[in-house]
C-alpha atoms as a PDB file:
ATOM      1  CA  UNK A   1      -1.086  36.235  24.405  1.00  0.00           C
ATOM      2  CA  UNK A   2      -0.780  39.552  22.350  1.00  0.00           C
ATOM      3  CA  UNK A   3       2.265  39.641  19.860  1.00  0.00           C
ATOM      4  CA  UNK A   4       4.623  42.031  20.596  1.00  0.00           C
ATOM      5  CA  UNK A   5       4.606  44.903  18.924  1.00  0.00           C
ATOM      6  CA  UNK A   6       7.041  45.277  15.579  1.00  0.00           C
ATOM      7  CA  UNK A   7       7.625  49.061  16.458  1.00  0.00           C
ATOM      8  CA  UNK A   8       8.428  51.349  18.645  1.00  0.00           C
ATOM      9  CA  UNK A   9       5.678  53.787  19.285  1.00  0.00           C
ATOM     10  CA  UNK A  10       8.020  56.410  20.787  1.00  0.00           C
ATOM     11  CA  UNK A  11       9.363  56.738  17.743  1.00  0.00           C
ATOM     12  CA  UNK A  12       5.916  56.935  15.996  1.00  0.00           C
ATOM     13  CA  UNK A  13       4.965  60.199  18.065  1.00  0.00           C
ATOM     14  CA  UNK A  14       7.389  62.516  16.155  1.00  0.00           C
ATOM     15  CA  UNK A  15       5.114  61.407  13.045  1.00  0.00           C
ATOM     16  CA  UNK A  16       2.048  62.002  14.243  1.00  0.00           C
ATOM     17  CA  UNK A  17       3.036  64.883  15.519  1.00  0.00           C
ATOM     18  CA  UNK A  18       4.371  65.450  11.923  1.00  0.00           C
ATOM     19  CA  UNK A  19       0.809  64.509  10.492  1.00  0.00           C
ATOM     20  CA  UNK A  20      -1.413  66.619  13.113  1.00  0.00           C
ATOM     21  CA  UNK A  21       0.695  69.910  12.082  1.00  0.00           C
ATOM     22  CA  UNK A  22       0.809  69.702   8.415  1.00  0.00           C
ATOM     23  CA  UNK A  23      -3.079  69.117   8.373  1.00  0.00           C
ATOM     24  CA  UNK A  24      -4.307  70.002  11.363  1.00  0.00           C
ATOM     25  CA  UNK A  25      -6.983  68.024  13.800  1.00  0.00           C
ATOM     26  CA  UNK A  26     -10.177  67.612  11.633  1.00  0.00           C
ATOM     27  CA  UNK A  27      -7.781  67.243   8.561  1.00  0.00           C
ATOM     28  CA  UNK A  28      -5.726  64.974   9.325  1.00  0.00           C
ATOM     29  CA  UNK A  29      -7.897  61.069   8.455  1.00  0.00           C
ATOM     30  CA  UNK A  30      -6.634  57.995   9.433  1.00  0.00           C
ATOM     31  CA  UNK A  31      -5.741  57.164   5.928  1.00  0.00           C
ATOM     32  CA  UNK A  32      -3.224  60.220   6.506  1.00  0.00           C
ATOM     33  CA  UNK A  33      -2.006  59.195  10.103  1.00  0.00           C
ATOM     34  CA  UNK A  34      -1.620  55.116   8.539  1.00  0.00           C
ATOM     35  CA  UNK A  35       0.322  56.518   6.062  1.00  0.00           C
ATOM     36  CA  UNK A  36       2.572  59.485   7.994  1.00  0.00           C
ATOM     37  CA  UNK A  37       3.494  56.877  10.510  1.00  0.00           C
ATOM     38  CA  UNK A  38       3.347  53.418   8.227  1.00  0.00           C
ATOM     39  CA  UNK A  39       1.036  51.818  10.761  1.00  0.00           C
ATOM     40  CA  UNK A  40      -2.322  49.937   9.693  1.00  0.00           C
ATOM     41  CA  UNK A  41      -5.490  51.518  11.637  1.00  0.00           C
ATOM     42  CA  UNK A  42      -5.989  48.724  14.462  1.00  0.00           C
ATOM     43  CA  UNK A  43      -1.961  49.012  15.438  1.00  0.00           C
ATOM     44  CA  UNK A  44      -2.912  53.253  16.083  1.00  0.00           C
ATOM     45  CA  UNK A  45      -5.839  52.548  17.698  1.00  0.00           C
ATOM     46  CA  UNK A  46      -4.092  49.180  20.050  1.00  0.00           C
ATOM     47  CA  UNK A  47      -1.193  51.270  20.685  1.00  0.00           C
ATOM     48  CA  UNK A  48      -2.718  54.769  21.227  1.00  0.00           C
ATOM     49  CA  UNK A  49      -6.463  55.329  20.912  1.00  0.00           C
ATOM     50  CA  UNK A  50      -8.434  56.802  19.360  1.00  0.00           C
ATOM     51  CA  UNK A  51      -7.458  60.080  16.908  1.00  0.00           C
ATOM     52  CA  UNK A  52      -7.966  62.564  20.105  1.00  0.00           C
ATOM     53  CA  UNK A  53      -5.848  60.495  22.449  1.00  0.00           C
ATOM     54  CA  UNK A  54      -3.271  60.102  19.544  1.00  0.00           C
ATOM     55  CA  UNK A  55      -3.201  64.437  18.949  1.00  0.00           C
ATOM     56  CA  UNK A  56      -3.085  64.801  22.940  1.00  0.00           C
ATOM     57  CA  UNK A  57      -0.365  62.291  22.670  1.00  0.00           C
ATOM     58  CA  UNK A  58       1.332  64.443  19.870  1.00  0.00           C
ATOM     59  CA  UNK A  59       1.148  67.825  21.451  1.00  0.00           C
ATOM     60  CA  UNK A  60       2.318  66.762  25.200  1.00  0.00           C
ATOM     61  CA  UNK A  61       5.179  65.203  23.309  1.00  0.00           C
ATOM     62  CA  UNK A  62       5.942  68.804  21.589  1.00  0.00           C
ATOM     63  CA  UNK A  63       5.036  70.967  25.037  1.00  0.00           C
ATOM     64  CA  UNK A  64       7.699  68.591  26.499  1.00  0.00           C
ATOM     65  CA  UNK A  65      10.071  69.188  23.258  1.00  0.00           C
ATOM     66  CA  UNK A  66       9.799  72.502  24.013  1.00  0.00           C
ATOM     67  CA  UNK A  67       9.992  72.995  27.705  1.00  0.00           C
ATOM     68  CA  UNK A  68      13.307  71.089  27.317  1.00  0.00           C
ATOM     69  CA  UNK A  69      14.216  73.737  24.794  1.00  0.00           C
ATOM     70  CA  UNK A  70      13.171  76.553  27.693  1.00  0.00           C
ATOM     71  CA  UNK A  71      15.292  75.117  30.236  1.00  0.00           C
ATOM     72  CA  UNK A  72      18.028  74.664  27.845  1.00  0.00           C
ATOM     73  CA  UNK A  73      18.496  78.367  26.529  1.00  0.00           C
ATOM     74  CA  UNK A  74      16.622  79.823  29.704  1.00  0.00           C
ATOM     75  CA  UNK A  75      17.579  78.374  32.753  1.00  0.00           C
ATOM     76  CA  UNK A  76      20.880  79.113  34.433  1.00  0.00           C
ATOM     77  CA  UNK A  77      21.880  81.151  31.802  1.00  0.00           C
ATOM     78  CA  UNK A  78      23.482  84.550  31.741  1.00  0.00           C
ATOM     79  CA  UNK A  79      19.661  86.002  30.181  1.00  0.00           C
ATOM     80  CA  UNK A  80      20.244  89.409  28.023  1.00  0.00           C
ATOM     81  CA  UNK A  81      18.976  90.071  25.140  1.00  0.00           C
ATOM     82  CA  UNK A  82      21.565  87.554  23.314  1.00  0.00           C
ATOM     83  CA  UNK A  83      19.653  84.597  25.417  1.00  0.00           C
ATOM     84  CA  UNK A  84      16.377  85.913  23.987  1.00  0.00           C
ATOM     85  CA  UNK A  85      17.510  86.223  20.438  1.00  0.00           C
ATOM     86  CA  UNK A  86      18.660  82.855  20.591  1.00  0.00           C
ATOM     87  CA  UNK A  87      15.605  81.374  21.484  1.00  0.00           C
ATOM     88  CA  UNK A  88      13.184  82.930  19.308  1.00  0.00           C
ATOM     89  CA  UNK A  89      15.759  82.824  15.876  1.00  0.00           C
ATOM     90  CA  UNK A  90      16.052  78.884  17.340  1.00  0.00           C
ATOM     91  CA  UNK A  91      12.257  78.993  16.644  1.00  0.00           C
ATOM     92  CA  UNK A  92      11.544  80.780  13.764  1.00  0.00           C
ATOM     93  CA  UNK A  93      14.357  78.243  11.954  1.00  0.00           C
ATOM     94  CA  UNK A  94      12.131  75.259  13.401  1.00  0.00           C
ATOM     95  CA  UNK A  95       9.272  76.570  12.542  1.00  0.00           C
ATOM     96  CA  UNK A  96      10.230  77.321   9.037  1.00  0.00           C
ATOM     97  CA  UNK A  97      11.771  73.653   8.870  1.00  0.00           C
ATOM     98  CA  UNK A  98       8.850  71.838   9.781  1.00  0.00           C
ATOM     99  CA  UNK A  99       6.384  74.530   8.071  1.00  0.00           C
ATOM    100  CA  UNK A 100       4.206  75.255  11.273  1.00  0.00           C
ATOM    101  CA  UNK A 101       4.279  74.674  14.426  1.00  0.00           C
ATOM    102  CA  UNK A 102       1.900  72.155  16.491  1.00  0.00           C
ATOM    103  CA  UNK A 103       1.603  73.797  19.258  1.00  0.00           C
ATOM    104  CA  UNK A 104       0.375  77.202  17.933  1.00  0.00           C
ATOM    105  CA  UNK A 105      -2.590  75.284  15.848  1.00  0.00           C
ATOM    106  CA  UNK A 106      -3.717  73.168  18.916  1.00  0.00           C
ATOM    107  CA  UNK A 107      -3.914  76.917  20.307  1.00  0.00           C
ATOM    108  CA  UNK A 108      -6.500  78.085  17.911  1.00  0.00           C
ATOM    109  CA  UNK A 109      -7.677  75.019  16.756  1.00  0.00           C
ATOM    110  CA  UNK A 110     -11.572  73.894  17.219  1.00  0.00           C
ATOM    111  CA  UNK A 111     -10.989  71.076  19.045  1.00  0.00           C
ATOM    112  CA  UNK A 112     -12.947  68.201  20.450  1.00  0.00           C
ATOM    113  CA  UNK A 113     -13.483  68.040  24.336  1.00  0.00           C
ATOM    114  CA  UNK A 114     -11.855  65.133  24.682  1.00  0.00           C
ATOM    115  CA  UNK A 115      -8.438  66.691  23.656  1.00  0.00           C
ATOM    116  CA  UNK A 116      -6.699  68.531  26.814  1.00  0.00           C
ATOM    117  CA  UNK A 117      -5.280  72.289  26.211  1.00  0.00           C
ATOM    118  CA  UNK A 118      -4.068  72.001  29.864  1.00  0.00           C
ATOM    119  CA  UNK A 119      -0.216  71.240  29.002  1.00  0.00           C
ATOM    120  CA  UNK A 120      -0.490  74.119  26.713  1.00  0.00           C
ATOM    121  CA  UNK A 121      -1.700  76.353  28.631  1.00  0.00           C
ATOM    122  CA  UNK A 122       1.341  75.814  31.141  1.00  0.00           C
ATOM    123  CA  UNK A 123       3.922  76.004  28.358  1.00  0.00           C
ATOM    124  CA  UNK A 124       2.412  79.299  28.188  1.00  0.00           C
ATOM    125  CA  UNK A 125       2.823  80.483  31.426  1.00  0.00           C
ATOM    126  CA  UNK A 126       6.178  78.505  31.161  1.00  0.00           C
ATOM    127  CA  UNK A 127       7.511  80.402  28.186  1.00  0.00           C
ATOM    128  CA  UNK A 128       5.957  83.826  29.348  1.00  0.00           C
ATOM    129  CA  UNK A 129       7.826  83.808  33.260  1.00  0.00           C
ATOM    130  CA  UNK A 130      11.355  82.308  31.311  1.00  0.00           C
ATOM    131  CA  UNK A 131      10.989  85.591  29.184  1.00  0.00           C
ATOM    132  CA  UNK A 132       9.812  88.136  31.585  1.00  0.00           C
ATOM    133  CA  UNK A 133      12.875  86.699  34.101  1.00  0.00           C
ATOM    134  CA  UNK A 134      15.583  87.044  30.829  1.00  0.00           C
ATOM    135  CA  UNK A 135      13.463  90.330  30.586  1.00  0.00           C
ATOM    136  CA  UNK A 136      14.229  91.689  33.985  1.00  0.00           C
ATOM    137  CA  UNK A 137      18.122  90.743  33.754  1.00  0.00           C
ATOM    138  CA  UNK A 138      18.485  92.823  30.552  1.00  0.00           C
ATOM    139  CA  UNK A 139      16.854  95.744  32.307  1.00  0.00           C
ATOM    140  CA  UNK A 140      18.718  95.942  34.951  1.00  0.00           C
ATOM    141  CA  UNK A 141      21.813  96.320  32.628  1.00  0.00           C
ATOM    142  CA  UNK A 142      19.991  98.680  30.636  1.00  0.00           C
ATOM    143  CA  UNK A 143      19.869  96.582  27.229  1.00  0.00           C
ATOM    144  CA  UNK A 144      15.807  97.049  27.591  1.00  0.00           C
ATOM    145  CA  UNK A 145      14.501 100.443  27.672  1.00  0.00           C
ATOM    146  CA  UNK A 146      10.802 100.143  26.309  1.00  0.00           C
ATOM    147  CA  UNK A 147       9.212 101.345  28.999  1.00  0.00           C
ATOM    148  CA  UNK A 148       5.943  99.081  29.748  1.00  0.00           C
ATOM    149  CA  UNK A 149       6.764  96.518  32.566  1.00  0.00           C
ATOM    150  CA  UNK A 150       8.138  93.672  32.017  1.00  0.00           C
ATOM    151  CA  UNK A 151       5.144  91.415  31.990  1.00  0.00           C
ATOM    152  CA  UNK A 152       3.446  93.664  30.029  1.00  0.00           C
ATOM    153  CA  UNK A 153       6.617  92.985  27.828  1.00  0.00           C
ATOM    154  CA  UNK A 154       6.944  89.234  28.274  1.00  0.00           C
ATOM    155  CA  UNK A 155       3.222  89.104  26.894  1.00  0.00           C
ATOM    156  CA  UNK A 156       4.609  91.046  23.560  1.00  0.00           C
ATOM    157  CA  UNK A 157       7.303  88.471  23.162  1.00  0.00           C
ATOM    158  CA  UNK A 158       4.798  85.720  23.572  1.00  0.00           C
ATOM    159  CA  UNK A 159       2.410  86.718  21.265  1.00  0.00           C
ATOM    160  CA  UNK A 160       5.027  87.286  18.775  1.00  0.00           C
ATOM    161  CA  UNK A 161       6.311  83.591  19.564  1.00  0.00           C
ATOM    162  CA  UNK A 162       2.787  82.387  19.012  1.00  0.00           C
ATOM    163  CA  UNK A 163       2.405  84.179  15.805  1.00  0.00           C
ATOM    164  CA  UNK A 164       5.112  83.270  13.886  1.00  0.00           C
ATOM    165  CA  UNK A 165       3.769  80.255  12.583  1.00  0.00           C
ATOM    166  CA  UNK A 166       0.792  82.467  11.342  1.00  0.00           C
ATOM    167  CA  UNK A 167       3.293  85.132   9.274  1.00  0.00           C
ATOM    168  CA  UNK A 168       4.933  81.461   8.114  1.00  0.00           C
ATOM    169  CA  UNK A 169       1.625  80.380   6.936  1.00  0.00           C
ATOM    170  CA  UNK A 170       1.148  83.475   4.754  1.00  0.00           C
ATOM    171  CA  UNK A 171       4.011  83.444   3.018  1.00  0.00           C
ATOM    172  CA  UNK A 172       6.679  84.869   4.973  1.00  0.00           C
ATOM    173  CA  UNK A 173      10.060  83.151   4.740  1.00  0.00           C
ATOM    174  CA  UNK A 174      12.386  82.176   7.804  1.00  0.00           C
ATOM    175  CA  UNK A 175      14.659  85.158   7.588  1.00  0.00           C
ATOM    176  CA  UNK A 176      11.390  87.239   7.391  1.00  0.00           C
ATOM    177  CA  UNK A 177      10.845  85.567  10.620  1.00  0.00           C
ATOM    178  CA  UNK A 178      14.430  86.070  11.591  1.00  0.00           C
ATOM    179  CA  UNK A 179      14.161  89.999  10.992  1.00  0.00           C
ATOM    180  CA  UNK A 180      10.958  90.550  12.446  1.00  0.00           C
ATOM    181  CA  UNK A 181      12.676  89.205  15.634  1.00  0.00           C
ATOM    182  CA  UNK A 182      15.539  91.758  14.984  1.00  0.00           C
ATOM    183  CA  UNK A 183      12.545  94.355  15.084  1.00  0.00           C
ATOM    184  CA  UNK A 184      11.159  92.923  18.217  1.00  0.00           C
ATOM    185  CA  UNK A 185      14.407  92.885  20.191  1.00  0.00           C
ATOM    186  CA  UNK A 186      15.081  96.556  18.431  1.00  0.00           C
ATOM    187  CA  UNK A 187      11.578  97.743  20.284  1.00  0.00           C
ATOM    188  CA  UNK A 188      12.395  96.182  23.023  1.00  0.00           C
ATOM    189  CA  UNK A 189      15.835  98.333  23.500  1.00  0.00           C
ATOM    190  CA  UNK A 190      13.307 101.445  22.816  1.00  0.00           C
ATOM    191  CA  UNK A 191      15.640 101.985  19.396  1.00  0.00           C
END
């Protein structure tokens, strides 16, 4: 009969999440996951896998994190330009407080097949329709007067959400981040 287990490995996700996007896929060792989540190798690989199950593990965790974080500020709510400024200062402060962001490396990252980009790819087209739908309410009450259409516009705020970890990573601080989504929202209002 196995031992139970002297942890619990819910709360061991939020570390390897922590280790994955501070170094990355094929920088992160085990010797840096054992010691980022204070497990010994054959606990990680009993309780999760191997490395690519344990980084698919960490970045469903963090597309979850953040769909909760798109229903929260997105759904139900009034949408404007305030909603949307919200959301994306929310970000760059997270992203500045963790130094990166998980979710925009698994993007780019050369990964192995083994890893599945599917749950990122549908944060994507989660994140893009909760924008373009916030999007369409502040036109219609004429705070957005840039005049591509509003997909065209949702895919602007996207990329800008996906690059933010990339201006964090070259120096920029968070209220860099915070006015460059001043400048974003100020384009979007055609000012």
């Amino acid at each position: 009969m196995a031992r139970p287990k002297g942890f619990n490995p819910a709360l061991i996700v939020p570390r390897l999440a922590g280790a994955f996007r501070a170094l990355g896929y094929a920088g992160a060792s085990l010797a840096d996951i054992e010691a980022a989540t204070g497990l010994g190798r054959q606990s990680l690989y009993d309780t999760f896998g191997d490395k690519a199950a344990m980084y698919t593990l960490a970045v469903v965790a963090e597309v979850r994190a953040e769909e909760a974080r798109v229903s929260r500020l997105f759904d139900g709510a009034a949408g404007g330009m305030a909603t949307l400024r919200g959301y994306l200062t929310d970000r760059a402060s997270r992203i500045a407080a963790d130094r990166g962001c998980l979710l925009s490396n698994a993007a780019i990252e050369a990964l192995p097949a083994s890893v599945d980009k599917s749950a990122l790819l549908a944060l994507q087209v989660r994140v893009m329709g909760a924008i373009a739908t916030v999007l369409s309410m502040a036109s219609r009450r004429g705070e957005v007067r840039a005049t591509p259409p509003v997909p065209v516009l949702a895919r602007l705020v996207v990329s800008h959400w996906a690059g933010m970890p990339v201006r964090l990573g070259a120096g920029a601080s968070e209220a860099e981040l915070v006015a460059d989504v001043e400048a974003l929202l100020a384009v979007l209002r055609g000012r």
